[in-house]
PDB file of N, CA and C in Angstrom:
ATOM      1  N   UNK A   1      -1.283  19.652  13.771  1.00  0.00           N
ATOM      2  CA  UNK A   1      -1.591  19.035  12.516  1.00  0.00           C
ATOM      3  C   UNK A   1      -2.105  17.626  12.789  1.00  0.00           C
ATOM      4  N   UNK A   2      -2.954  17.320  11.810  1.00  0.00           N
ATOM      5  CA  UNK A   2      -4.071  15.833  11.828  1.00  0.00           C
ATOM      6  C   UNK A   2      -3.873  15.457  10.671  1.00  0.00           C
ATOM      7  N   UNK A   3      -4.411  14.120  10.856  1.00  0.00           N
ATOM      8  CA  UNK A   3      -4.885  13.415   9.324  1.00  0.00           C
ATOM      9  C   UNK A   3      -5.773  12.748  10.145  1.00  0.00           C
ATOM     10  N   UNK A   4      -6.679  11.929   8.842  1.00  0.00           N
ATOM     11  CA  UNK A   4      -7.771  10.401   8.875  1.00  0.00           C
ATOM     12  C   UNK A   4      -7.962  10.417   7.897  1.00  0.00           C
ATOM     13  N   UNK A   5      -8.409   9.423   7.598  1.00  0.00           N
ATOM     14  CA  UNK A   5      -9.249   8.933   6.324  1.00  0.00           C
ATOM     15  C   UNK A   5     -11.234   8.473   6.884  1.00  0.00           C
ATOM     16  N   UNK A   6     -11.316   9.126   7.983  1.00  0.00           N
ATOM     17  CA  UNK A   6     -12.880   8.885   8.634  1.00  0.00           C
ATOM     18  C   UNK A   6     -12.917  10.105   9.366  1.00  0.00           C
ATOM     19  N   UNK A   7     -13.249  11.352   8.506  1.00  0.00           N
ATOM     20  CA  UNK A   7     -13.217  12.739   9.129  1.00  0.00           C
ATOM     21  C   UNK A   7     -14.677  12.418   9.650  1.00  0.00           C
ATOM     22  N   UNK A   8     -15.980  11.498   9.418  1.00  0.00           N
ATOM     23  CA  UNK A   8     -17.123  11.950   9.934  1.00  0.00           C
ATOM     24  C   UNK A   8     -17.237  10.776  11.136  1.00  0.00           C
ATOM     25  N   UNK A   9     -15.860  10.594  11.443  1.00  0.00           N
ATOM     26  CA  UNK A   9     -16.257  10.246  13.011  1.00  0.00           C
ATOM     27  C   UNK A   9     -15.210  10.902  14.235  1.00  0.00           C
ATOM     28  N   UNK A  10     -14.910  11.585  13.655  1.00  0.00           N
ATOM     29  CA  UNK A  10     -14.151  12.626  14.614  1.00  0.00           C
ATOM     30  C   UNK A  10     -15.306  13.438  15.528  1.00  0.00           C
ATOM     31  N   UNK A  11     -14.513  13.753  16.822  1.00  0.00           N
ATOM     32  CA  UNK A  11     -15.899  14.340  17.687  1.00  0.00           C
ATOM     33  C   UNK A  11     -15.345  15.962  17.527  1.00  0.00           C
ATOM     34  N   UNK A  12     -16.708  16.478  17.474  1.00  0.00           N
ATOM     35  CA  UNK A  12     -16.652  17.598  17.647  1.00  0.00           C
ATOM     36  C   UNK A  12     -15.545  18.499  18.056  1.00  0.00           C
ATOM     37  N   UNK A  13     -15.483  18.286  19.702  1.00  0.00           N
ATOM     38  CA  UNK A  13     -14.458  18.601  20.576  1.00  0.00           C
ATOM     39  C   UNK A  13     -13.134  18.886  19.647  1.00  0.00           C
ATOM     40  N   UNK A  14     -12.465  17.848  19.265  1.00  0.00           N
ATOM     41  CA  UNK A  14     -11.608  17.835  18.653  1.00  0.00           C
ATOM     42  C   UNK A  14     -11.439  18.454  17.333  1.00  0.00           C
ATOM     43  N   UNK A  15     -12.383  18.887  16.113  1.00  0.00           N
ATOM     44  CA  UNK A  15     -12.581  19.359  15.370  1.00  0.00           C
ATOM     45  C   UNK A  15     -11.997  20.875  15.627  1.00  0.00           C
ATOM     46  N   UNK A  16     -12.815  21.714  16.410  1.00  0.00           N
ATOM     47  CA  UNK A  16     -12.377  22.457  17.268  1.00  0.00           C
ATOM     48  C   UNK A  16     -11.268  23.011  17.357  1.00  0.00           C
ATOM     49  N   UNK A  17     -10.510  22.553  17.722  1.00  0.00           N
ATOM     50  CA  UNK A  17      -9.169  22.852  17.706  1.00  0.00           C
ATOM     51  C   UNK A  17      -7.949  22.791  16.334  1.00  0.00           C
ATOM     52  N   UNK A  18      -9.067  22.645  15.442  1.00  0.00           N
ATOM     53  CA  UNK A  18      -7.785  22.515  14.109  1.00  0.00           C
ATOM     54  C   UNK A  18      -8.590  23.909  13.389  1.00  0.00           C
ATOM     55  N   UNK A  19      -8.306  24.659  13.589  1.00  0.00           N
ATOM     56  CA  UNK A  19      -8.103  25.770  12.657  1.00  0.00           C
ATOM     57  C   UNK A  19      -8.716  26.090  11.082  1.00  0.00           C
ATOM     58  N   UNK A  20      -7.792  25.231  10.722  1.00  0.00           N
ATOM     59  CA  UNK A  20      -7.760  24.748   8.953  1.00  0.00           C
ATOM     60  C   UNK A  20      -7.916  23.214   8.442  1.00  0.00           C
ATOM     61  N   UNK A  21      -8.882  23.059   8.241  1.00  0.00           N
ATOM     62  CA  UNK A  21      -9.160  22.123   7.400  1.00  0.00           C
ATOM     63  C   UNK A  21      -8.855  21.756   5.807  1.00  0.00           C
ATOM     64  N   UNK A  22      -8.184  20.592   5.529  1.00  0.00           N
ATOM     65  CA  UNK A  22      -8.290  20.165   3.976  1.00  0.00           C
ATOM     66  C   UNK A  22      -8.526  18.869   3.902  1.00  0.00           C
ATOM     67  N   UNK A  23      -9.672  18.974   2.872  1.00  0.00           N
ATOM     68  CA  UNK A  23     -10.169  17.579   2.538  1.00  0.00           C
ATOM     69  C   UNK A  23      -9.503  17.078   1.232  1.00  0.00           C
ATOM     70  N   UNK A  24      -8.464  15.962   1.087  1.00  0.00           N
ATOM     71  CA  UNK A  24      -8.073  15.285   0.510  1.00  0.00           C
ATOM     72  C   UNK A  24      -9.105  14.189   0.043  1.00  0.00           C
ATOM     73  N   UNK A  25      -9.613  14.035  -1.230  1.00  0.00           N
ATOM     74  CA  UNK A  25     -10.203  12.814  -1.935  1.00  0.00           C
ATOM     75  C   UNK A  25      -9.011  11.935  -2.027  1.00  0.00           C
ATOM     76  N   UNK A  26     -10.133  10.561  -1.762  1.00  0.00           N
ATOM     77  CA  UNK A  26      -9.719   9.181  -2.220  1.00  0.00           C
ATOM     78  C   UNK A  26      -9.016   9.081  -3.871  1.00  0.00           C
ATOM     79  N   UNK A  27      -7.905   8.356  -3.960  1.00  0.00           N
ATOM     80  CA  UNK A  27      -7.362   8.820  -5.558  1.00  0.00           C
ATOM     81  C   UNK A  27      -8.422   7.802  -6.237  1.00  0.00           C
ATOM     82  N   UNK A  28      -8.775   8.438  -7.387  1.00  0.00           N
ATOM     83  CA  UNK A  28      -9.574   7.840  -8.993  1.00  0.00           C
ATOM     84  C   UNK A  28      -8.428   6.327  -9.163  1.00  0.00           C
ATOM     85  N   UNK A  29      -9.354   5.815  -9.784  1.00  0.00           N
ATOM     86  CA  UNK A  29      -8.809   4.308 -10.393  1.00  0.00           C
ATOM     87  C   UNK A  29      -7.430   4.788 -10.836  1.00  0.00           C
ATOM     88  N   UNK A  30      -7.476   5.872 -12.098  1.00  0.00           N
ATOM     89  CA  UNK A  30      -5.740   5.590 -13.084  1.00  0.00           C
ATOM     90  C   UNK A  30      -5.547   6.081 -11.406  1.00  0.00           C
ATOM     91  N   UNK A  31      -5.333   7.030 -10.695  1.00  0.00           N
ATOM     92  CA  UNK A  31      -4.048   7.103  -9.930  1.00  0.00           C
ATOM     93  C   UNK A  31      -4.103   6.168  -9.096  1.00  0.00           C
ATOM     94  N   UNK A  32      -5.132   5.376  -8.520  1.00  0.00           N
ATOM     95  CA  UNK A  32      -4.039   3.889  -7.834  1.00  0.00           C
ATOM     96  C   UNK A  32      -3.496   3.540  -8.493  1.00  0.00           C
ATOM     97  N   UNK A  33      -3.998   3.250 -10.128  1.00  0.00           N
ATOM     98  CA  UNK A  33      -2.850   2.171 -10.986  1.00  0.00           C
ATOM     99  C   UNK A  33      -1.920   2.752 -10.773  1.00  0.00           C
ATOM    100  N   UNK A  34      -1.095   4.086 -11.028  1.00  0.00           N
ATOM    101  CA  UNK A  34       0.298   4.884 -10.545  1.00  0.00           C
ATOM    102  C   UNK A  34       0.668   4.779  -9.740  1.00  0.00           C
ATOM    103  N   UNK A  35      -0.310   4.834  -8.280  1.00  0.00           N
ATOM    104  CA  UNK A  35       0.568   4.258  -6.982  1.00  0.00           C
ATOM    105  C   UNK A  35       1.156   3.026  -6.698  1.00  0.00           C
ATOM    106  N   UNK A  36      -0.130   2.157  -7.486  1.00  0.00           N
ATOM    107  CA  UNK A  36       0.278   0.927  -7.092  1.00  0.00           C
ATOM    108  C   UNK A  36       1.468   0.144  -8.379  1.00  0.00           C
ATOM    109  N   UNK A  37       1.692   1.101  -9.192  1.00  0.00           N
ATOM    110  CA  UNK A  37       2.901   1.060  -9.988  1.00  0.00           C
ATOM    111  C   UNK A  37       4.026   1.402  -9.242  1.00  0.00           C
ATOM    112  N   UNK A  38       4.047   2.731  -8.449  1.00  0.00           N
ATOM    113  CA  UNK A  38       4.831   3.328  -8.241  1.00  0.00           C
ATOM    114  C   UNK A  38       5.275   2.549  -6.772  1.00  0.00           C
ATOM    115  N   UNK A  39       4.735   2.114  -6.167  1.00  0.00           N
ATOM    116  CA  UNK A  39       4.765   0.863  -4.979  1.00  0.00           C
ATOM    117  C   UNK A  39       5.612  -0.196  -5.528  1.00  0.00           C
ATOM    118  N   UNK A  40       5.413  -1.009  -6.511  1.00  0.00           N
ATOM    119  CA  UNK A  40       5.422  -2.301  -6.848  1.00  0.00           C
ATOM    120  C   UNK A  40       6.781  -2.267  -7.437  1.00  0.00           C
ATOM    121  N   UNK A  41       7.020  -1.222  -7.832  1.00  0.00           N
ATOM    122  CA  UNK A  41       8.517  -0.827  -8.721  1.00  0.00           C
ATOM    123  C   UNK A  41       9.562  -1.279  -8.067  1.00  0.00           C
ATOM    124  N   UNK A  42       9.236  -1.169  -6.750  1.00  0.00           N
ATOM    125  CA  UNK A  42      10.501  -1.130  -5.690  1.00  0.00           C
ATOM    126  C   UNK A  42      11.000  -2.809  -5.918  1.00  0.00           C
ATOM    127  N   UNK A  43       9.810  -3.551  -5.861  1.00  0.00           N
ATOM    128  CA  UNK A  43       9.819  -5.002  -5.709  1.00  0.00           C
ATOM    129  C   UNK A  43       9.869  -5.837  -7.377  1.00  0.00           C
ATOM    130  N   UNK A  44      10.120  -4.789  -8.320  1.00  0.00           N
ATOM    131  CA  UNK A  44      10.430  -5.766  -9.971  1.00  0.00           C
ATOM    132  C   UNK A  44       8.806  -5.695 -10.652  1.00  0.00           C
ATOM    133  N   UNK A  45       7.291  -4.842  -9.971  1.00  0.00           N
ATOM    134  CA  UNK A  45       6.573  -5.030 -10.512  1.00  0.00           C
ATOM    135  C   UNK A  45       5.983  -6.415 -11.391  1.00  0.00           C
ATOM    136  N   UNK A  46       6.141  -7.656 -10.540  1.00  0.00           N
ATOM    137  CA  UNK A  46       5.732  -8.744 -10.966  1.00  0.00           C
ATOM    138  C   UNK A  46       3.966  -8.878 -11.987  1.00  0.00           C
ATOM    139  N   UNK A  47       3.363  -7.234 -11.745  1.00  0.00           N
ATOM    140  CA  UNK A  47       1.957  -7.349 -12.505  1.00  0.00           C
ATOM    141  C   UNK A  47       2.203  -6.726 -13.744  1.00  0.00           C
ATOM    142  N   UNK A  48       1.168  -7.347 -14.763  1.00  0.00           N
ATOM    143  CA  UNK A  48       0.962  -6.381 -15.555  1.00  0.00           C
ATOM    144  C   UNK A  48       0.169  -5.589 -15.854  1.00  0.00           C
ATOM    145  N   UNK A  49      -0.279  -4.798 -16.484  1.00  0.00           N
ATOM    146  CA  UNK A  49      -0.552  -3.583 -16.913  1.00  0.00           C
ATOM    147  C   UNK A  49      -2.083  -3.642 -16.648  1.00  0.00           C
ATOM    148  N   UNK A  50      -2.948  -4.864 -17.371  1.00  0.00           N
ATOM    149  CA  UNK A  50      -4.205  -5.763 -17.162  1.00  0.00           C
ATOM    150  C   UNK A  50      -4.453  -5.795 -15.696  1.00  0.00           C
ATOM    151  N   UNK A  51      -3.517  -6.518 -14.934  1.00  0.00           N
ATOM    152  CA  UNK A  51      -3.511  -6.982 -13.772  1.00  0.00           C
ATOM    153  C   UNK A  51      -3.705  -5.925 -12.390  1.00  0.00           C
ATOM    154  N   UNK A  52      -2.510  -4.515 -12.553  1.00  0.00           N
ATOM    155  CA  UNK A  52      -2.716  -3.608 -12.526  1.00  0.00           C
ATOM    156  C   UNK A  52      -3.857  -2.683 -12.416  1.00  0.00           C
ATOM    157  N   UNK A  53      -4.935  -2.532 -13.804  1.00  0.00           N
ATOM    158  CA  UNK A  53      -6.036  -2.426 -13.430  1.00  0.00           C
ATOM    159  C   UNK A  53      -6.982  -2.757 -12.749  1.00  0.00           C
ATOM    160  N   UNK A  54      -6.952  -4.535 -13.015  1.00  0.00           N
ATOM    161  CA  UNK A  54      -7.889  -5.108 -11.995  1.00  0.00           C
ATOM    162  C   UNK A  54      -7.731  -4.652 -10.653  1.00  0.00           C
ATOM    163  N   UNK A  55      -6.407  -4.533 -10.153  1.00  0.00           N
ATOM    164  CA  UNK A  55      -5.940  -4.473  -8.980  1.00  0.00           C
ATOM    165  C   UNK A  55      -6.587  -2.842  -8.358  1.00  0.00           C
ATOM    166  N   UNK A  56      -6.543  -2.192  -9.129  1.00  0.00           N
ATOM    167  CA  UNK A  56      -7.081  -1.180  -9.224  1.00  0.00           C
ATOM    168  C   UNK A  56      -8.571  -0.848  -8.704  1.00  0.00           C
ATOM    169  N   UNK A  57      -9.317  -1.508  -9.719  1.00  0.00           N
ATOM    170  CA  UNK A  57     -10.874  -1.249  -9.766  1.00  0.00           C
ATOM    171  C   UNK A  57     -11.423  -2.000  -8.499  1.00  0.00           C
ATOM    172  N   UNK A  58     -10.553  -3.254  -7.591  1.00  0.00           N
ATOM    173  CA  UNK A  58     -10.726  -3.995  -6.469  1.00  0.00           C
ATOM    174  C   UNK A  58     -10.431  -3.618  -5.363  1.00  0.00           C
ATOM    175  N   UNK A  59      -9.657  -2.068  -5.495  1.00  0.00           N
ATOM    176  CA  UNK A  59      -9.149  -1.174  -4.339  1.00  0.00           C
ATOM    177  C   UNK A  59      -9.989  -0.205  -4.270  1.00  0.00           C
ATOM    178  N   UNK A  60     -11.354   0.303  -4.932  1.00  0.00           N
ATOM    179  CA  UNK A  60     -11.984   1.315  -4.704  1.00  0.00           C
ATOM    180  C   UNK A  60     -12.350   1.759  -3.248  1.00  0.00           C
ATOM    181  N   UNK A  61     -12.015   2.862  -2.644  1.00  0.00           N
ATOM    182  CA  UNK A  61     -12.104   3.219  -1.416  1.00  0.00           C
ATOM    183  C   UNK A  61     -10.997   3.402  -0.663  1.00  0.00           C
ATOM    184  N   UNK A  62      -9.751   3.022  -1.094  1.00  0.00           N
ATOM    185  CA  UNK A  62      -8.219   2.687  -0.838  1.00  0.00           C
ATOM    186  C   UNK A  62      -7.794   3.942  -0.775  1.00  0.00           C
ATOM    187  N   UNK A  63      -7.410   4.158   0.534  1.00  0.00           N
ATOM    188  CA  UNK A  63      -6.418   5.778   0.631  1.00  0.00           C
ATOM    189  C   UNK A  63      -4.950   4.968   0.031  1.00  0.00           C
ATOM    190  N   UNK A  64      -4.358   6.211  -0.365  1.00  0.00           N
ATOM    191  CA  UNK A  64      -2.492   6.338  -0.553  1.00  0.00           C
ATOM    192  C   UNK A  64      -2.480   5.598   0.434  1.00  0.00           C
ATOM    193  N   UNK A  65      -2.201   5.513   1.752  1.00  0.00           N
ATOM    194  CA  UNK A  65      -1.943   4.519   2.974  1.00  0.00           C
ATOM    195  C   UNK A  65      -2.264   3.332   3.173  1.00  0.00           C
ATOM    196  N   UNK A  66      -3.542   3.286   2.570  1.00  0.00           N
ATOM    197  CA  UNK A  66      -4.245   1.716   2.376  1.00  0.00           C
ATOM    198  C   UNK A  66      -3.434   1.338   1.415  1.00  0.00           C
ATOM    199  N   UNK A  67      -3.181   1.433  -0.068  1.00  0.00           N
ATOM    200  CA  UNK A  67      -2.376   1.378  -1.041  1.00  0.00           C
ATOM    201  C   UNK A  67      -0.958   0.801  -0.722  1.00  0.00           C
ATOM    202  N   UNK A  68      -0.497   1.220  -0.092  1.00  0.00           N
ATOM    203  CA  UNK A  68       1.292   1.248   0.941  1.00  0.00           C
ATOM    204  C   UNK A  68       0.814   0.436   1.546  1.00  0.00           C
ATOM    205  N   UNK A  69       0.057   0.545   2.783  1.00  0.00           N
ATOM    206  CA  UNK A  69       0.368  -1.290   3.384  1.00  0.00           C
ATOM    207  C   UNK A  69       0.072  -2.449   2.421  1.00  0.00           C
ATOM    208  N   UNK A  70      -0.773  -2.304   2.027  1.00  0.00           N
ATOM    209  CA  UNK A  70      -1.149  -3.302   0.892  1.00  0.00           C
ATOM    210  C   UNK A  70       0.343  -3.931   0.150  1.00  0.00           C
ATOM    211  N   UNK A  71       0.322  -2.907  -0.600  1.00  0.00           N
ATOM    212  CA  UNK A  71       2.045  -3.398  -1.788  1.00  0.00           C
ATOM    213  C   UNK A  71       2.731  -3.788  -0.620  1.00  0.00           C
ATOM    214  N   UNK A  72       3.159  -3.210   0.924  1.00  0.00           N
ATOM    215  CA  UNK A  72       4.192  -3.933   1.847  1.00  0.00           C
ATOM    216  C   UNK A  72       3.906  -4.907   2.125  1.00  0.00           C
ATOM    217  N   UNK A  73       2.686  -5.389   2.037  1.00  0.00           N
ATOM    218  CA  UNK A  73       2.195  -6.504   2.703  1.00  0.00           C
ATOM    219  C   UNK A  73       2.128  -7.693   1.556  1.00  0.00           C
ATOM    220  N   UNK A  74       2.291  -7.206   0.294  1.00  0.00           N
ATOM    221  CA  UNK A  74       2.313  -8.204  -0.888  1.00  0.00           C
ATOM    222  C   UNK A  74       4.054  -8.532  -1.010  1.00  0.00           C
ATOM    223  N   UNK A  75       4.574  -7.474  -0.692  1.00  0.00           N
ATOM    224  CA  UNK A  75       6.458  -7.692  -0.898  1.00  0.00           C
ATOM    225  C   UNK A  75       6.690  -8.624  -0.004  1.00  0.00           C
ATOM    226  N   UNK A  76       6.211  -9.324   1.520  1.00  0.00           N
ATOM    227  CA  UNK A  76       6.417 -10.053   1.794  1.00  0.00           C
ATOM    228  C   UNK A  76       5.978 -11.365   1.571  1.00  0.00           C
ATOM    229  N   UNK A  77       4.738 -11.367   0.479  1.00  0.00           N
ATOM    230  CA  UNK A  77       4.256 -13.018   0.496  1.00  0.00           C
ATOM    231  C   UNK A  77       5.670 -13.764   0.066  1.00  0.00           C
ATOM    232  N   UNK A  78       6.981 -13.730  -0.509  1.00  0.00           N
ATOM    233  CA  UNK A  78       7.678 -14.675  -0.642  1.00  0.00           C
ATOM    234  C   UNK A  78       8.603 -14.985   0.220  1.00  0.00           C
ATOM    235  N   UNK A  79       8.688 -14.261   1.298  1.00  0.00           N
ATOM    236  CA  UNK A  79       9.468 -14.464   2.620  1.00  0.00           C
ATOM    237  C   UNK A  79       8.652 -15.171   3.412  1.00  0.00           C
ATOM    238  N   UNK A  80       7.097 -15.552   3.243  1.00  0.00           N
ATOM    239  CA  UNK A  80       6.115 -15.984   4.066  1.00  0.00           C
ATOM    240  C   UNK A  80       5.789 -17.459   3.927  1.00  0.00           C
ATOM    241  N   UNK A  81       6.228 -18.230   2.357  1.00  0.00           N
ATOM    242  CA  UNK A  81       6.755 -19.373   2.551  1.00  0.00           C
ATOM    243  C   UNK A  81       7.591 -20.012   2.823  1.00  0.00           C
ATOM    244  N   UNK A  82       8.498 -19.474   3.276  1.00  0.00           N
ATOM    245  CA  UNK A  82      10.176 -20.138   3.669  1.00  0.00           C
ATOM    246  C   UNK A  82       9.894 -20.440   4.967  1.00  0.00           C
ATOM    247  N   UNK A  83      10.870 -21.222   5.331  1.00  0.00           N
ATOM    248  CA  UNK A  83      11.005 -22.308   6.768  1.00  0.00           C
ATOM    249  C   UNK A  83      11.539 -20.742   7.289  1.00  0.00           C
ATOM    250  N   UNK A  84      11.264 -21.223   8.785  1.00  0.00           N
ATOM    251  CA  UNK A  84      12.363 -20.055   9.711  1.00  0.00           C
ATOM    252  C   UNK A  84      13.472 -19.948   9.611  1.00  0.00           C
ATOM    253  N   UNK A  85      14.109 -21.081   9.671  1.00  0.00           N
ATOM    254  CA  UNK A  85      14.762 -21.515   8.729  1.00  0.00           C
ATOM    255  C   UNK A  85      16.197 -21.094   7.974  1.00  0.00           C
ATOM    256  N   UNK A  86      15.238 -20.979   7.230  1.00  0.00           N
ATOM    257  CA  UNK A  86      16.085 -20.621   5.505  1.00  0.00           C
ATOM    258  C   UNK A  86      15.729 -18.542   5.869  1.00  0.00           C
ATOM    259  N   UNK A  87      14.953 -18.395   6.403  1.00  0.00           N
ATOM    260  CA  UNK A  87      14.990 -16.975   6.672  1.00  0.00           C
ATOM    261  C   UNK A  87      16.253 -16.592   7.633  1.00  0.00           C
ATOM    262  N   UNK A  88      16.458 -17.089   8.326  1.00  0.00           N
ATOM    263  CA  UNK A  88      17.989 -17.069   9.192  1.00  0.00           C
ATOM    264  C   UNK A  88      18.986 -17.094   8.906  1.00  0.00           C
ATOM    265  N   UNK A  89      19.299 -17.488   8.173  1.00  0.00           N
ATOM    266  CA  UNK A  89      20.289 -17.911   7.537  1.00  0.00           C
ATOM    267  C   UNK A  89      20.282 -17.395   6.181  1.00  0.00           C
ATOM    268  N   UNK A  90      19.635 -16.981   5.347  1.00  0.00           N
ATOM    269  CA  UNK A  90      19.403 -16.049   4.571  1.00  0.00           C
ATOM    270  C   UNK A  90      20.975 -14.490   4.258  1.00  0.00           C
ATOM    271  N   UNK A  91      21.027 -13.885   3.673  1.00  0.00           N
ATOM    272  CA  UNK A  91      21.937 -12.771   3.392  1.00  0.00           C
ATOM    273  C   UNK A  91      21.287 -11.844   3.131  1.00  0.00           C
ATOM    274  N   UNK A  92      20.918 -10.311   3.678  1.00  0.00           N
ATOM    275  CA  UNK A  92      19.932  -9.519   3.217  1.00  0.00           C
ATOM    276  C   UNK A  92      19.903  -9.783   1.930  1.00  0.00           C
ATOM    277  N   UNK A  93      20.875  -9.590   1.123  1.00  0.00           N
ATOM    278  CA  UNK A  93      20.551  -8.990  -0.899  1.00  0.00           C
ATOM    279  C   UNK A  93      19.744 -10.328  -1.137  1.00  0.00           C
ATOM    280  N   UNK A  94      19.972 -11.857  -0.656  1.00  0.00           N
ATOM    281  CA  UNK A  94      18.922 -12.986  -0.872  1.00  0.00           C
ATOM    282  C   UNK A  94      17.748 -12.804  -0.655  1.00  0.00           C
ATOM    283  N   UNK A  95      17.418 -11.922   0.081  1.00  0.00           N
ATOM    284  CA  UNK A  95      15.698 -11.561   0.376  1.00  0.00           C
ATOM    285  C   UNK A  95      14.927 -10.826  -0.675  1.00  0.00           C
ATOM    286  N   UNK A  96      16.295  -9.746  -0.956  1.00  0.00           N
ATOM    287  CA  UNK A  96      15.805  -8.711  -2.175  1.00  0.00           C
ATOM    288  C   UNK A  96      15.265  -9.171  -3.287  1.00  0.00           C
ATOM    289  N   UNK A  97      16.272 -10.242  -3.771  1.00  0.00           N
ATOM    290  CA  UNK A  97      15.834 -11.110  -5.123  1.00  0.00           C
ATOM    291  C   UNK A  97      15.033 -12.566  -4.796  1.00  0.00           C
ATOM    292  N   UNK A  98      14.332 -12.856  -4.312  1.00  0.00           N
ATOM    293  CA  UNK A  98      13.525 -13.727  -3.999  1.00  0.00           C
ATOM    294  C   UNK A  98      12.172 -13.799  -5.159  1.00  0.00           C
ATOM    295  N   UNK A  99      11.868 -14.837  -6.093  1.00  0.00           N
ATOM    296  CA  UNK A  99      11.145 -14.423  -6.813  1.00  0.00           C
ATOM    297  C   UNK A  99       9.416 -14.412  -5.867  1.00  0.00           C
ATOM    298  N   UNK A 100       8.409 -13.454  -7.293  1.00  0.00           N
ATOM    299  CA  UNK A 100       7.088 -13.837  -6.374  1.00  0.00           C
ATOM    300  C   UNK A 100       6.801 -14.568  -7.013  1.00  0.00           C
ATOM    301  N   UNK A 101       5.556 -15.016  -6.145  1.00  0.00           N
ATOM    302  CA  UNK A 101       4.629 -16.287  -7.019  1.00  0.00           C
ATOM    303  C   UNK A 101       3.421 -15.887  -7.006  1.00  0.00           C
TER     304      UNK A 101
END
């Protein structure tokens, strides 16, 4: 079993050997807004609904995976201004509730 999200640069050779193929499409605008709802939930969903969309229509081309690092990579902007610091010394559940900005 395989995945990519760049099936037309796979070589031949390798093609080859997978049997069965399924081509999964890139999700439509509403379903990023759902993923990236369904992402953001974890973290208090600091966007709204507006925001959401935008966020949306600015991800065109965005696999589910692109989507996921993305939101992981936004859950940390408020751990990314703190001193080293104050991250050390920190209590996990203090990280949890950390507001965003």
């Amino acid at each position: 079993m395989g995945a990519t999200n760049r099936p037309q640069e796979l070589d031949q050779a390798a093609l080859r050997r997978f049997s069965k193929r399924v081509y999964v499409a890139l999700p439509g605008e509403e379903t990023r807004v759902r993923l990236l709802r369904n992402l953001l939930e974890k973290h208090s969903n600091p966007l709204t609904q507006r925001e959401l969309s935008q966020l949306a229509r600015l991800t065109e081309g965005y696999s589910g995976s692109d989507l996921t690092s993305l939101a992981k990579d936004a859950s940390l902007g408020p751990i990314r201004e703190l001193h080293p610091d104050q991250v050390r010394n920190m209590e996990a559940s203090e990280v949890s509730s950390l507001p965003s900005r």
